[in-house]
N, C-alpha and C. Protein backbone atom coordinates (compact mmCIF):
# COMPACT_ATOMS: atom_id res chain seq x y z
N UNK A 1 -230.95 -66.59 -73.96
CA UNK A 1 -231.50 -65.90 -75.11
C UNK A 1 -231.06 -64.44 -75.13
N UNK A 2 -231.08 -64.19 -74.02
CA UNK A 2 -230.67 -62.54 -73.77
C UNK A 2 -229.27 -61.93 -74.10
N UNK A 3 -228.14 -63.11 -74.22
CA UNK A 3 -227.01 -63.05 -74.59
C UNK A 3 -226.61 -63.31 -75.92
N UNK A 4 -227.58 -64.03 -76.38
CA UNK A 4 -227.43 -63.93 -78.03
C UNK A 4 -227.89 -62.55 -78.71
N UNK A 5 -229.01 -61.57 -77.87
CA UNK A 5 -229.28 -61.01 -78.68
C UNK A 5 -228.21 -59.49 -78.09
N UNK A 6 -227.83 -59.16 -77.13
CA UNK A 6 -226.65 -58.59 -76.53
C UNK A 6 -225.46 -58.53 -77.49
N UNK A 7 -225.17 -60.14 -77.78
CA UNK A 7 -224.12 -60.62 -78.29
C UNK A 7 -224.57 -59.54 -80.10
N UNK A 8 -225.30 -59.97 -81.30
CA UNK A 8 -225.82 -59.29 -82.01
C UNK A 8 -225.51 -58.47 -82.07
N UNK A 9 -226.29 -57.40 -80.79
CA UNK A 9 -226.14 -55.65 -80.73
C UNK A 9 -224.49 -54.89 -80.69
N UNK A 10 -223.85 -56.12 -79.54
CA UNK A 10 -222.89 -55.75 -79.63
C UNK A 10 -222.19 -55.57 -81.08
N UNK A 11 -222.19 -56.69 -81.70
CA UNK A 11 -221.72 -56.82 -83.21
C UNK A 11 -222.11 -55.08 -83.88
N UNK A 12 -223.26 -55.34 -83.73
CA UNK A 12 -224.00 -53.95 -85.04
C UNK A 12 -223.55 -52.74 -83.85
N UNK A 13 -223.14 -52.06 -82.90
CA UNK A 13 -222.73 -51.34 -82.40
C UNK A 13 -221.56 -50.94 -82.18
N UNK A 14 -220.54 -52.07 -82.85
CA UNK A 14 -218.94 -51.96 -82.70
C UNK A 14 -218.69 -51.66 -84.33
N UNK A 15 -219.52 -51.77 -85.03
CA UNK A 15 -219.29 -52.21 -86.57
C UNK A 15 -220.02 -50.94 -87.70
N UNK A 16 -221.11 -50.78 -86.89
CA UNK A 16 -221.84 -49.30 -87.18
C UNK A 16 -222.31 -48.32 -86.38
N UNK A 17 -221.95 -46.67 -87.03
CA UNK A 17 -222.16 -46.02 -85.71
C UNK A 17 -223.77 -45.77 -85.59
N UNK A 18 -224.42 -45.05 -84.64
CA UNK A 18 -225.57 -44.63 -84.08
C UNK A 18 -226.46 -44.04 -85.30
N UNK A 19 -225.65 -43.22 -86.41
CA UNK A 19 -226.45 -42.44 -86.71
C UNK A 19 -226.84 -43.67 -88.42
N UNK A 20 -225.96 -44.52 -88.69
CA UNK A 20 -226.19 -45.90 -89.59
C UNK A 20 -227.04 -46.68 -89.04
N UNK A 21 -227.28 -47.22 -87.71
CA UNK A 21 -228.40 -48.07 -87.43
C UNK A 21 -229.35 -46.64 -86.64
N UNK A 22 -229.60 -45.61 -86.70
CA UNK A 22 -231.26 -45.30 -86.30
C UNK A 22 -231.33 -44.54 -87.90
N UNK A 23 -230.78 -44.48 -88.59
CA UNK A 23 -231.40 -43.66 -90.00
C UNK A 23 -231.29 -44.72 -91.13
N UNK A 24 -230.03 -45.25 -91.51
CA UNK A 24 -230.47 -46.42 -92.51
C UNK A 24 -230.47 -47.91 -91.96
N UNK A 25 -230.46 -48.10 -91.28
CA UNK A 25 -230.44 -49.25 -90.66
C UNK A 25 -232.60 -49.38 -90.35
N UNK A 26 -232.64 -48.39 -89.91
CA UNK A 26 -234.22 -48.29 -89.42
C UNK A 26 -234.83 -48.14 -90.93
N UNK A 27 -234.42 -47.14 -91.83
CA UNK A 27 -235.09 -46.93 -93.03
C UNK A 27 -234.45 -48.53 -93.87
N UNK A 28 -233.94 -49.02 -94.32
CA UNK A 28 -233.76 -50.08 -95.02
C UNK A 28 -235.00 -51.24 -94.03
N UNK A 29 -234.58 -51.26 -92.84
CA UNK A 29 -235.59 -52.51 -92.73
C UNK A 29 -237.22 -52.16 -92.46
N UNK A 30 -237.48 -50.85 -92.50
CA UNK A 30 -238.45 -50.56 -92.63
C UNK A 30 -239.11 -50.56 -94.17
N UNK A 31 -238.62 -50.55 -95.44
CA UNK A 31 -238.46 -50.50 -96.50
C UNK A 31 -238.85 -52.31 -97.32
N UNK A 32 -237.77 -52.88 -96.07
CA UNK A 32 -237.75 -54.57 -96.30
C UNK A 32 -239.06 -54.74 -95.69
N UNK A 33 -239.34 -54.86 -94.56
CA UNK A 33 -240.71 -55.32 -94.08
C UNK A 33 -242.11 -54.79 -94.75
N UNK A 34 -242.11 -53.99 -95.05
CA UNK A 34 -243.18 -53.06 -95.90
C UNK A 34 -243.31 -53.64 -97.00
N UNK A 35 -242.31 -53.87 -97.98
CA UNK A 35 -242.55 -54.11 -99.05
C UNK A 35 -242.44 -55.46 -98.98
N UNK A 36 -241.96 -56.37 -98.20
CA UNK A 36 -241.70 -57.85 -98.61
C UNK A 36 -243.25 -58.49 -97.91
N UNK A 37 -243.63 -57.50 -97.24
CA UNK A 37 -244.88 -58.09 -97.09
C UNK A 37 -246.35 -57.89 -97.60
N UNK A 38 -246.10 -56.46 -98.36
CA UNK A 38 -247.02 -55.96 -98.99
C UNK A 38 -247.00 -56.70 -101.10
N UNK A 39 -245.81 -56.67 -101.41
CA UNK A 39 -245.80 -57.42 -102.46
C UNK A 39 -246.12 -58.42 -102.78
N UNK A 40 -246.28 -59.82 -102.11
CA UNK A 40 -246.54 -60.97 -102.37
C UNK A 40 -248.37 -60.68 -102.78
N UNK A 41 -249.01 -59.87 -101.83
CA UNK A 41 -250.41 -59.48 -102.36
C UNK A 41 -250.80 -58.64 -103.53
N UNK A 42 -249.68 -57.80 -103.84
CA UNK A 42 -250.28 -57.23 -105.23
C UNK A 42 -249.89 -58.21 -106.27
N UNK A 43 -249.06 -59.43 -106.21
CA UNK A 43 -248.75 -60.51 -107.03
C UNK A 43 -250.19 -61.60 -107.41
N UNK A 44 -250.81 -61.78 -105.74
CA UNK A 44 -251.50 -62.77 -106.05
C UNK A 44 -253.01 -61.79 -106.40
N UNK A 45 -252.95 -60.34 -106.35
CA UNK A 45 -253.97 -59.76 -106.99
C UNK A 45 -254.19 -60.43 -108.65
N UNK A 46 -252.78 -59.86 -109.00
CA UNK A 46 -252.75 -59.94 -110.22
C UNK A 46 -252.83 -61.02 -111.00
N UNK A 47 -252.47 -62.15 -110.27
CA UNK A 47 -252.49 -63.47 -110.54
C UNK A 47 -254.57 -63.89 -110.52
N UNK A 48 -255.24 -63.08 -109.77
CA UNK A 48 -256.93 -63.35 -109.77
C UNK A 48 -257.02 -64.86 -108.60
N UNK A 49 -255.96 -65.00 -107.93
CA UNK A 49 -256.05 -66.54 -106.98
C UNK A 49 -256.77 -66.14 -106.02
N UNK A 50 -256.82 -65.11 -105.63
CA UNK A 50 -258.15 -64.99 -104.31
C UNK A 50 -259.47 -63.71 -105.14
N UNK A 51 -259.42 -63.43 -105.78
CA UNK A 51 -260.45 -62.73 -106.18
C UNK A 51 -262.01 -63.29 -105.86
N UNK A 52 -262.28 -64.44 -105.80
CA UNK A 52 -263.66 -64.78 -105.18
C UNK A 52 -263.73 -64.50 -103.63
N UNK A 53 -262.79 -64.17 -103.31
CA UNK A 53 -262.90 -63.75 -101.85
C UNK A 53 -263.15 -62.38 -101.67
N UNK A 54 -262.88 -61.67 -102.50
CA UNK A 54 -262.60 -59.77 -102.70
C UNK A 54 -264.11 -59.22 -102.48
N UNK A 55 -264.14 -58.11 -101.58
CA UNK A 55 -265.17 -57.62 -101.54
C UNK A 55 -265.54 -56.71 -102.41
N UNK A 56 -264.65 -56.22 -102.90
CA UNK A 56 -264.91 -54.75 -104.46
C UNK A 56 -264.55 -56.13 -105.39
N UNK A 57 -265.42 -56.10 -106.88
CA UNK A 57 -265.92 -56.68 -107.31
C UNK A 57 -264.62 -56.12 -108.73
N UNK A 58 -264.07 -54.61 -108.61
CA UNK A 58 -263.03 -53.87 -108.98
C UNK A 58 -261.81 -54.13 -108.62
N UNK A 59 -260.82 -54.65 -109.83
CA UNK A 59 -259.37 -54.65 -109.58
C UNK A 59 -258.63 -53.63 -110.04
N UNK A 60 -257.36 -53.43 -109.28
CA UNK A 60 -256.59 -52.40 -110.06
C UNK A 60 -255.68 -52.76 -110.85
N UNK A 61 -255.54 -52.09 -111.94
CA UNK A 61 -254.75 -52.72 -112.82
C UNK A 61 -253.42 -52.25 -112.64
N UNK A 62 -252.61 -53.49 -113.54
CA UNK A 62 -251.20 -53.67 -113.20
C UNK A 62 -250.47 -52.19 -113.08
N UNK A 63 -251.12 -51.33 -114.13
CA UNK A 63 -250.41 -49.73 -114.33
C UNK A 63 -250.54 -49.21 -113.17
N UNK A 64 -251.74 -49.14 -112.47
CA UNK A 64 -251.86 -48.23 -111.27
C UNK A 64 -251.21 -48.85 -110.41
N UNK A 65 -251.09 -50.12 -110.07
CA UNK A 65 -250.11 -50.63 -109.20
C UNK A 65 -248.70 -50.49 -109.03
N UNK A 66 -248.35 -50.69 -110.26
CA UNK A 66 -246.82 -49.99 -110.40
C UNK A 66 -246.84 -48.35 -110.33
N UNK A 67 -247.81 -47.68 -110.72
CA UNK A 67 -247.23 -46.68 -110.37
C UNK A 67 -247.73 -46.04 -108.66
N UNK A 68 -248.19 -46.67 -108.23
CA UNK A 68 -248.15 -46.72 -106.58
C UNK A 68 -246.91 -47.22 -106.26
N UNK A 69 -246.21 -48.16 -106.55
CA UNK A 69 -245.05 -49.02 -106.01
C UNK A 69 -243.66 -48.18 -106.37
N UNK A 70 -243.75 -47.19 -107.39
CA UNK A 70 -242.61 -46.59 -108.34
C UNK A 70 -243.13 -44.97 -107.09
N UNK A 71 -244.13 -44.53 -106.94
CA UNK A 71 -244.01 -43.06 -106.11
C UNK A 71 -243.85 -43.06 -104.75
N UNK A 72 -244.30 -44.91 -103.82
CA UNK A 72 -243.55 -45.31 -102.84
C UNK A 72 -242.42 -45.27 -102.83
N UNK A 73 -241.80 -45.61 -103.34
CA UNK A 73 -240.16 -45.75 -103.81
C UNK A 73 -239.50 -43.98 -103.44
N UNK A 74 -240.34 -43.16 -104.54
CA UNK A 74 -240.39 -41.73 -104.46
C UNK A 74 -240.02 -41.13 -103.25
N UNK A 75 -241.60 -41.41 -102.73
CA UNK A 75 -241.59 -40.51 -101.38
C UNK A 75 -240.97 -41.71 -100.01
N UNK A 76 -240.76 -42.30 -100.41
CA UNK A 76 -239.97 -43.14 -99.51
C UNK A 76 -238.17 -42.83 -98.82
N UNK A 77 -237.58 -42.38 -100.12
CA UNK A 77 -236.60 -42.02 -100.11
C UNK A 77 -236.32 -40.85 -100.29
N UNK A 78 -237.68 -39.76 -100.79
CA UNK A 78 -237.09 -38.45 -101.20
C UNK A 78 -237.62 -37.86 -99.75
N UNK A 79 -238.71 -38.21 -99.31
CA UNK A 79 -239.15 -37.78 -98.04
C UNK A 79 -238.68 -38.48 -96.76
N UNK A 80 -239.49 -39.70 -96.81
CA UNK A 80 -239.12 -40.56 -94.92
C UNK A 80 -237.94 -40.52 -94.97
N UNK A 81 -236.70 -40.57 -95.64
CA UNK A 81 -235.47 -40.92 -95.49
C UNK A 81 -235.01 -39.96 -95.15
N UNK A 82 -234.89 -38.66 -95.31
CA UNK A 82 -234.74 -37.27 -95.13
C UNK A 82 -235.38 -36.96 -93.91
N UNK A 83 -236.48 -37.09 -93.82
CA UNK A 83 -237.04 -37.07 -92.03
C UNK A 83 -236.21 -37.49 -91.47
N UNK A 84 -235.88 -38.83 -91.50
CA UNK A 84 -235.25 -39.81 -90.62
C UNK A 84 -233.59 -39.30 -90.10
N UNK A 85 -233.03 -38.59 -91.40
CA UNK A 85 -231.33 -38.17 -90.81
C UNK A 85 -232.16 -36.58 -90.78
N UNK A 86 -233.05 -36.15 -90.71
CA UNK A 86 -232.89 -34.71 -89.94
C UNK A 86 -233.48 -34.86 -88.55
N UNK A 87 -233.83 -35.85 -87.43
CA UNK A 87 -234.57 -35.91 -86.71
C UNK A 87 -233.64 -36.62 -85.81
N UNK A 88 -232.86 -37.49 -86.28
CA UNK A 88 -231.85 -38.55 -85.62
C UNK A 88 -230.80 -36.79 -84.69
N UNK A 89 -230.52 -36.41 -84.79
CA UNK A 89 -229.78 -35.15 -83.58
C UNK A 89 -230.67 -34.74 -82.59
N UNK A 90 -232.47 -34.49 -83.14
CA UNK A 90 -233.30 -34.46 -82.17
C UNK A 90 -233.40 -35.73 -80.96
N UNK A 91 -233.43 -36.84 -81.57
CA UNK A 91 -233.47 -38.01 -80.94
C UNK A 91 -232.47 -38.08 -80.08
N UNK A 92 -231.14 -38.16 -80.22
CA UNK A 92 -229.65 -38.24 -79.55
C UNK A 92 -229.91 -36.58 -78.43
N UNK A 93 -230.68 -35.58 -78.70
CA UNK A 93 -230.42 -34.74 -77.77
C UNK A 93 -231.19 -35.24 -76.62
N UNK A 94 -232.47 -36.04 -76.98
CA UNK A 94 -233.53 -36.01 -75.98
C UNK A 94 -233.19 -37.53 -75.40
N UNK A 95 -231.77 -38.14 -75.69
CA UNK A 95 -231.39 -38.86 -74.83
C UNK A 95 -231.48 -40.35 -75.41
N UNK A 96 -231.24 -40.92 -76.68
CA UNK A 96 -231.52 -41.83 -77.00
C UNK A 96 -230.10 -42.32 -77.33
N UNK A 97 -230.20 -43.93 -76.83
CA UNK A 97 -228.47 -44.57 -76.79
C UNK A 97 -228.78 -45.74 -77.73
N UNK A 98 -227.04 -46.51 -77.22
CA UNK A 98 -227.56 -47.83 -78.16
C UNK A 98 -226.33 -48.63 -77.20
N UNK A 99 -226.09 -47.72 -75.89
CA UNK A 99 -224.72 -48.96 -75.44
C UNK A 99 -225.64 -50.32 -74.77
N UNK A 100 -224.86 -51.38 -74.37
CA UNK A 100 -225.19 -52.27 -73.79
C UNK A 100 -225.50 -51.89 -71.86
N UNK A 101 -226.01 -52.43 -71.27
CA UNK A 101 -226.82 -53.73 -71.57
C UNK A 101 -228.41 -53.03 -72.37
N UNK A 102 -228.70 -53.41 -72.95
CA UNK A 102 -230.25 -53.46 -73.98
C UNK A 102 -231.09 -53.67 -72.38
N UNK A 103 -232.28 -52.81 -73.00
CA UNK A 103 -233.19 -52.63 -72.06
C UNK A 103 -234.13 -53.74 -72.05
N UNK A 104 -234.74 -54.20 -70.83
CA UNK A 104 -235.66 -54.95 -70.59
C UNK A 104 -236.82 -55.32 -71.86
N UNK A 105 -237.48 -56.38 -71.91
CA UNK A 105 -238.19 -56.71 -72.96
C UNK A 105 -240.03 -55.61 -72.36
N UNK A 106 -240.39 -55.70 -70.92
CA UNK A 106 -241.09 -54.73 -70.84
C UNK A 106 -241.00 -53.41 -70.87
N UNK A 107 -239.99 -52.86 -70.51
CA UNK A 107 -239.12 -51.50 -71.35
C UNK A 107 -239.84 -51.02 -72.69
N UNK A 108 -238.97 -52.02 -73.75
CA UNK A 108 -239.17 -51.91 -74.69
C UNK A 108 -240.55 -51.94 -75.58
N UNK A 109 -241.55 -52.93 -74.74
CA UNK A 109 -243.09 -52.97 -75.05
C UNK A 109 -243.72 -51.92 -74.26
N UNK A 110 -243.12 -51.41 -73.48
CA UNK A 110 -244.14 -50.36 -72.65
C UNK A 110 -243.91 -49.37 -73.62
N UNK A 111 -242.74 -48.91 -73.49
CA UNK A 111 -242.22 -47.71 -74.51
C UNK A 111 -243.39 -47.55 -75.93
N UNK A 112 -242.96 -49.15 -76.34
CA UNK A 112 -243.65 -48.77 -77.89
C UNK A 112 -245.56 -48.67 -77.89
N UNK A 113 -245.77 -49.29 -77.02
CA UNK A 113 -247.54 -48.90 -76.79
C UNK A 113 -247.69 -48.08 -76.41
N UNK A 114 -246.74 -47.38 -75.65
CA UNK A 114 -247.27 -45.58 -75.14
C UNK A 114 -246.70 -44.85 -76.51
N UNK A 115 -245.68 -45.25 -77.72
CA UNK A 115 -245.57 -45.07 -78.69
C UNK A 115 -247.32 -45.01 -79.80
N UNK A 116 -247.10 -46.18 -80.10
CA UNK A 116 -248.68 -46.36 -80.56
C UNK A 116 -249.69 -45.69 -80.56
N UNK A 117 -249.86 -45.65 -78.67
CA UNK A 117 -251.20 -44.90 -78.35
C UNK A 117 -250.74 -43.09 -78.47
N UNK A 118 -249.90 -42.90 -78.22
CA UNK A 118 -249.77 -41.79 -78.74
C UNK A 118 -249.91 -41.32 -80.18
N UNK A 119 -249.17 -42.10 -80.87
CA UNK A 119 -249.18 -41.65 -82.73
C UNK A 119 -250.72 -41.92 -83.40
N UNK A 120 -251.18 -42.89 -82.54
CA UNK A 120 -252.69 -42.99 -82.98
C UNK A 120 -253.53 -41.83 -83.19
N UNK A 121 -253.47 -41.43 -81.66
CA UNK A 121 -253.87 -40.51 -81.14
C UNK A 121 -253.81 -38.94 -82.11
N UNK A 122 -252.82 -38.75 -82.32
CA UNK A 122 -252.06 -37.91 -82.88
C UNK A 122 -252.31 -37.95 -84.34
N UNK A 123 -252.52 -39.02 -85.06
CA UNK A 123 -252.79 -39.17 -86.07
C UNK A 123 -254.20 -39.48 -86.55
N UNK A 124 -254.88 -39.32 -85.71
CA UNK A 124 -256.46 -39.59 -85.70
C UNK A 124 -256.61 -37.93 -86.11
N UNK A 125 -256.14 -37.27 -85.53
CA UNK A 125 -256.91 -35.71 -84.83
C UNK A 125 -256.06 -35.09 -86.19
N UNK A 126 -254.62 -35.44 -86.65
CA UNK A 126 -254.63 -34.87 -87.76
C UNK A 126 -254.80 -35.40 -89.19
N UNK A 127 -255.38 -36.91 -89.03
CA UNK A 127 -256.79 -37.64 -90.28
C UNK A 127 -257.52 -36.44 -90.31
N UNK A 128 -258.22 -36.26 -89.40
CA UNK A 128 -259.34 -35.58 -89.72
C UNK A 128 -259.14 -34.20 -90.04
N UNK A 129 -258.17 -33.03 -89.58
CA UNK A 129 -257.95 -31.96 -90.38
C UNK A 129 -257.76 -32.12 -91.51
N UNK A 130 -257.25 -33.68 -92.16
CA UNK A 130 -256.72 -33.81 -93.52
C UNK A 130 -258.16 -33.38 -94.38
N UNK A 131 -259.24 -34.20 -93.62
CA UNK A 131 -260.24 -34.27 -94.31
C UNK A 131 -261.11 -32.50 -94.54
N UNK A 132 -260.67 -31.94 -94.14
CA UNK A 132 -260.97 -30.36 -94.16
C UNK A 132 -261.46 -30.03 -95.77
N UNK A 133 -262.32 -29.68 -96.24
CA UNK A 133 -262.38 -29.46 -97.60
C UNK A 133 -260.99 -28.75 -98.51
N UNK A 134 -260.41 -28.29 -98.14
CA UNK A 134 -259.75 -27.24 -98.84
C UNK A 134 -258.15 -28.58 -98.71
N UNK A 135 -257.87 -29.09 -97.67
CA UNK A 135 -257.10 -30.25 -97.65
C UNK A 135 -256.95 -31.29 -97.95
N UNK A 136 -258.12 -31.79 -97.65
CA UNK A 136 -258.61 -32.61 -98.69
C UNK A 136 -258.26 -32.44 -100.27
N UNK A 137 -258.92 -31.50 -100.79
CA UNK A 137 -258.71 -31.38 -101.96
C UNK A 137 -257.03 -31.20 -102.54
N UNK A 138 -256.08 -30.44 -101.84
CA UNK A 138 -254.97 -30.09 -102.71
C UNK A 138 -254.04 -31.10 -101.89
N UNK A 139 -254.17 -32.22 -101.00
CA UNK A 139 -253.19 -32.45 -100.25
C UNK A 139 -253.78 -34.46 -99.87
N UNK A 140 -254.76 -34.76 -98.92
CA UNK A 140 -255.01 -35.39 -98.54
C UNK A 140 -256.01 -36.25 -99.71
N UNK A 141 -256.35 -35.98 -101.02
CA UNK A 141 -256.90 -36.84 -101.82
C UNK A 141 -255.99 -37.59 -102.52
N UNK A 142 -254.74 -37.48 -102.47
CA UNK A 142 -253.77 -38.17 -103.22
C UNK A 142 -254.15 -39.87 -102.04
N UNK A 143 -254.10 -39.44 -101.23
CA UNK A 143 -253.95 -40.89 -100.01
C UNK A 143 -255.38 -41.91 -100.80
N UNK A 144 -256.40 -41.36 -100.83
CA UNK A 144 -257.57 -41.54 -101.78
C UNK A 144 -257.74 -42.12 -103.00
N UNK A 145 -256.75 -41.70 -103.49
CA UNK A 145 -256.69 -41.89 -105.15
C UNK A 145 -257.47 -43.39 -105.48
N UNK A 146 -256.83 -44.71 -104.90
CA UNK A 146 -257.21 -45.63 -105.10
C UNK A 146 -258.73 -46.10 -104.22
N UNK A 147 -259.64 -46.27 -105.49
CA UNK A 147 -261.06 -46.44 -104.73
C UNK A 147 -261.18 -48.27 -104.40
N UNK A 148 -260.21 -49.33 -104.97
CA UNK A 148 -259.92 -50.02 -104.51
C UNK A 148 -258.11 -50.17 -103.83
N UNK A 149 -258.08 -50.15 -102.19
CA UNK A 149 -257.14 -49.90 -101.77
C UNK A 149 -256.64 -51.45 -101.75
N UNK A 150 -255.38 -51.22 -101.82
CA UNK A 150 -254.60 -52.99 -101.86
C UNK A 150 -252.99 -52.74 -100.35
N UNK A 151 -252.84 -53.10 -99.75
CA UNK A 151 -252.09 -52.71 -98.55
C UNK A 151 -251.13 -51.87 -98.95
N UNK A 152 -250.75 -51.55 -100.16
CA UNK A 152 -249.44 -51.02 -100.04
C UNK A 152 -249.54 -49.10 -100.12
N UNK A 153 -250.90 -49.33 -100.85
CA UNK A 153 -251.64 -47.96 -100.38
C UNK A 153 -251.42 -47.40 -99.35
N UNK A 154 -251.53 -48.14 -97.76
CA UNK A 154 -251.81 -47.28 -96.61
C UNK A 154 -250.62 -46.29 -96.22
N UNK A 155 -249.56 -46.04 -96.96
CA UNK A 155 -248.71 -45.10 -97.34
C UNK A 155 -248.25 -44.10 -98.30
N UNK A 156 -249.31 -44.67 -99.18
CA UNK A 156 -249.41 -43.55 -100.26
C UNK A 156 -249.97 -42.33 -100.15
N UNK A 157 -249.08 -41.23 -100.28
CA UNK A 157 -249.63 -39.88 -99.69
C UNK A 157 -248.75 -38.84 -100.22
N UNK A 158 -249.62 -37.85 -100.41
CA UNK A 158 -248.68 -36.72 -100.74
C UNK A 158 -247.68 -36.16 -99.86
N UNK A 159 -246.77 -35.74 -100.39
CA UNK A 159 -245.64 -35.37 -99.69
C UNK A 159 -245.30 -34.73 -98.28
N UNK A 160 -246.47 -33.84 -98.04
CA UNK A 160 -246.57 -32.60 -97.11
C UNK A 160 -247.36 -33.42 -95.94
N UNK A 161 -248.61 -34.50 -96.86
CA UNK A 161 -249.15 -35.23 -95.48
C UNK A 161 -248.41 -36.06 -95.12
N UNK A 162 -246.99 -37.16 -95.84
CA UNK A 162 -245.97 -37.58 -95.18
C UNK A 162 -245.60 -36.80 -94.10
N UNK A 163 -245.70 -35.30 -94.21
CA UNK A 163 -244.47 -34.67 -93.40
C UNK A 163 -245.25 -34.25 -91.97
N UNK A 164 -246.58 -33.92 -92.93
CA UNK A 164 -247.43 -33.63 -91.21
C UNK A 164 -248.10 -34.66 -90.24
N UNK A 165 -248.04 -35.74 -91.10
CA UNK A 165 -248.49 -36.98 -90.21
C UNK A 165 -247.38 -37.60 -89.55
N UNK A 166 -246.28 -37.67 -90.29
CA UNK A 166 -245.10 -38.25 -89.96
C UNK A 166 -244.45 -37.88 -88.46
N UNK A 167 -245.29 -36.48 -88.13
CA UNK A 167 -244.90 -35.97 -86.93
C UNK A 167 -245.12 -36.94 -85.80
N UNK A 168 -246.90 -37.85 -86.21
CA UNK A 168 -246.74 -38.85 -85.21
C UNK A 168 -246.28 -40.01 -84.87
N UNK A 169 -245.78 -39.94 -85.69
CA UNK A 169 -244.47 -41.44 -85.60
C UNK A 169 -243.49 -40.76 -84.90
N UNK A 170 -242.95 -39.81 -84.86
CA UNK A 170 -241.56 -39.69 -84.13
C UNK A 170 -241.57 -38.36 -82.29
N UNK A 171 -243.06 -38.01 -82.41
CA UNK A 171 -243.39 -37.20 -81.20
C UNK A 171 -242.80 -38.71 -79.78
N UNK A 172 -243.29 -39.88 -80.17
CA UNK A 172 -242.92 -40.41 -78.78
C UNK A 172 -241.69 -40.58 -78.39
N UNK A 173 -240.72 -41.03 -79.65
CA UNK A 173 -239.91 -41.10 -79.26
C UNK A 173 -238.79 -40.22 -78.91
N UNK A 174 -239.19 -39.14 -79.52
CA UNK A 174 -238.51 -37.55 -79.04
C UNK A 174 -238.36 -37.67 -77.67
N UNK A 175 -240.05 -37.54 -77.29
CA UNK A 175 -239.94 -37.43 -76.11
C UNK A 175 -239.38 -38.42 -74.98
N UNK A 176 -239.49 -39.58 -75.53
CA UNK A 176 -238.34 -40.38 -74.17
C UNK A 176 -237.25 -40.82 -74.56
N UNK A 177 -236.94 -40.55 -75.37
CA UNK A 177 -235.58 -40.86 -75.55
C UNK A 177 -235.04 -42.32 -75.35
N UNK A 178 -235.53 -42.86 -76.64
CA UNK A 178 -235.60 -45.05 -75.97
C UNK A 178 -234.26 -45.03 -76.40
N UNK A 179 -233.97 -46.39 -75.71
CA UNK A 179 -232.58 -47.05 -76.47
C UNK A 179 -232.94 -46.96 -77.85
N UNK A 180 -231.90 -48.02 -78.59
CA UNK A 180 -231.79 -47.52 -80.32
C UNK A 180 -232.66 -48.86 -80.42
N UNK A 181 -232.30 -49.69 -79.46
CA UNK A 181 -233.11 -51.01 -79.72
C UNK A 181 -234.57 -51.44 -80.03
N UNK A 182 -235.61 -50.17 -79.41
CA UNK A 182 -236.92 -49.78 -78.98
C UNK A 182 -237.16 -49.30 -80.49
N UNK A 183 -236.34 -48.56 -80.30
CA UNK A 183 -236.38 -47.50 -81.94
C UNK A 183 -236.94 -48.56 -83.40
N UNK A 184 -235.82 -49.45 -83.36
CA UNK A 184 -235.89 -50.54 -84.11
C UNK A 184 -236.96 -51.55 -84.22
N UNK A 185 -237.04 -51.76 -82.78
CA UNK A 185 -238.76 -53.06 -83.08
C UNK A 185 -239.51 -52.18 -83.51
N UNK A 186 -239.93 -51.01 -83.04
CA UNK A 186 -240.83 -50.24 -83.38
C UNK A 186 -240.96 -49.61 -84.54
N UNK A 187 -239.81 -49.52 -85.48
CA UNK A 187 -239.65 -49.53 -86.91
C UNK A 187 -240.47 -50.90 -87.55
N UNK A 188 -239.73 -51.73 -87.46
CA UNK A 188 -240.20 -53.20 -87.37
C UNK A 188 -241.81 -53.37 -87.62
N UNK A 189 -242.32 -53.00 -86.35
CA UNK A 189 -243.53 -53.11 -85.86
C UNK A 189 -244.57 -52.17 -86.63
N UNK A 190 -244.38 -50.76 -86.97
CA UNK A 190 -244.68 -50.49 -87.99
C UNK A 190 -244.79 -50.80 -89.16
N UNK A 191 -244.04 -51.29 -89.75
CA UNK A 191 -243.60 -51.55 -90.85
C UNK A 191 -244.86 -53.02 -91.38
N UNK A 192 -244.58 -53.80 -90.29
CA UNK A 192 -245.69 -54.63 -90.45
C UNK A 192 -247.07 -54.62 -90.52
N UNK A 193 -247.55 -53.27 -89.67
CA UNK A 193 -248.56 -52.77 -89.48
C UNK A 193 -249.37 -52.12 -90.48
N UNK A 194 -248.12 -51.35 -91.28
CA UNK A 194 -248.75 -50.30 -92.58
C UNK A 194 -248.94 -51.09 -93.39
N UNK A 195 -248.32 -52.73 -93.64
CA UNK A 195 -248.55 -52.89 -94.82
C UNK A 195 -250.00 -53.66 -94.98
């Protein structure tokens, strides 16, 4: 199994360089997983097929949905994507590769739960400055907006709290410097998570 997926890396490492698979390579399939899993539910919202199950008794309508899905799009590409190639030189200084052999499968899970527990962490303590009255109001109520939230929400945010939260997604891996491979599930793994 370990040679098929070797075999793979090798492919995407002879074929694209470092800075194509950790900036669009990570942003495209982060983009795919997010949305291919968050869409099928604002479909069957709209469709009313599970609504006897719904605990808000309130749907959102098709307008507000699209225009959540149209300023994702927005800050998806005008912001995370832009993080992502200004941060990728930070990453490569603090030691992050992509040659073969690919690191161990506990490697890679240790890495990303001390990932996790860190960005949690990190993102707990700056939730709650969000909630500051004065931040709240000009910055952190956009995340809010929807009083019925539908998954694709849990990324909807104004621009600046993209940028100051966003810090905890990428503090762990600064600091250890994973293979590109780590980088990737953990894109992945996010991606599944937010939606």
């Amino acid at each position: 199994m370990a040679s098929i997926f070797e075999s793979g890396w090798q492919y995407l490492i002879t074929h694209f360089s470092d800075f194509q698979l950790a900036c669009l390579g990570s942003f495209f399939l982060h983009e795919s997983v997010f949305f291919l899993s968050g869409l099928p539910f604002v479909w069957i919202e709209r469709a009313g097929w599970l609504s006897k199950y719904k605990i808000q008794a309130k749907n959102n309508s098709p307008e507000a949905q699209d225009k959540c899905i149209v300023r994702l799009l927005l800050y998806h590409f005008g912001v995370n994507l832009p993080v992502m190639i200004f941060s990728y030189p930070v990453f490569r200084y603090m030691g992050m590769q992509s040659s073969l052999p690919l690191p161990s499968w506990n490697i890679i899970l240790t890495q990303i739960m001390f990932y996790f527990i860190l960005e949690d962490f990190i993102f707990y303590w700056g939730h709650r400055i969000l909630h500051t009255k004065w931040l709240y109001k000009h910055i952190h109520g956009v995340h809010h907006e929807y009083a019925t939230p539908f998954g694709l929400t849990s990324e909807y945010a104004h621009p600046a709290e993209i940028l100051f939260l966003g810090f905890a997604t990428i503090v762990g891996p600064a600091i250890t410097g994973p293979h590109l491979i780590t980088f990737v599930v953990m894109d992945g793994c996010e991606s599944l998570r937010d939606s």
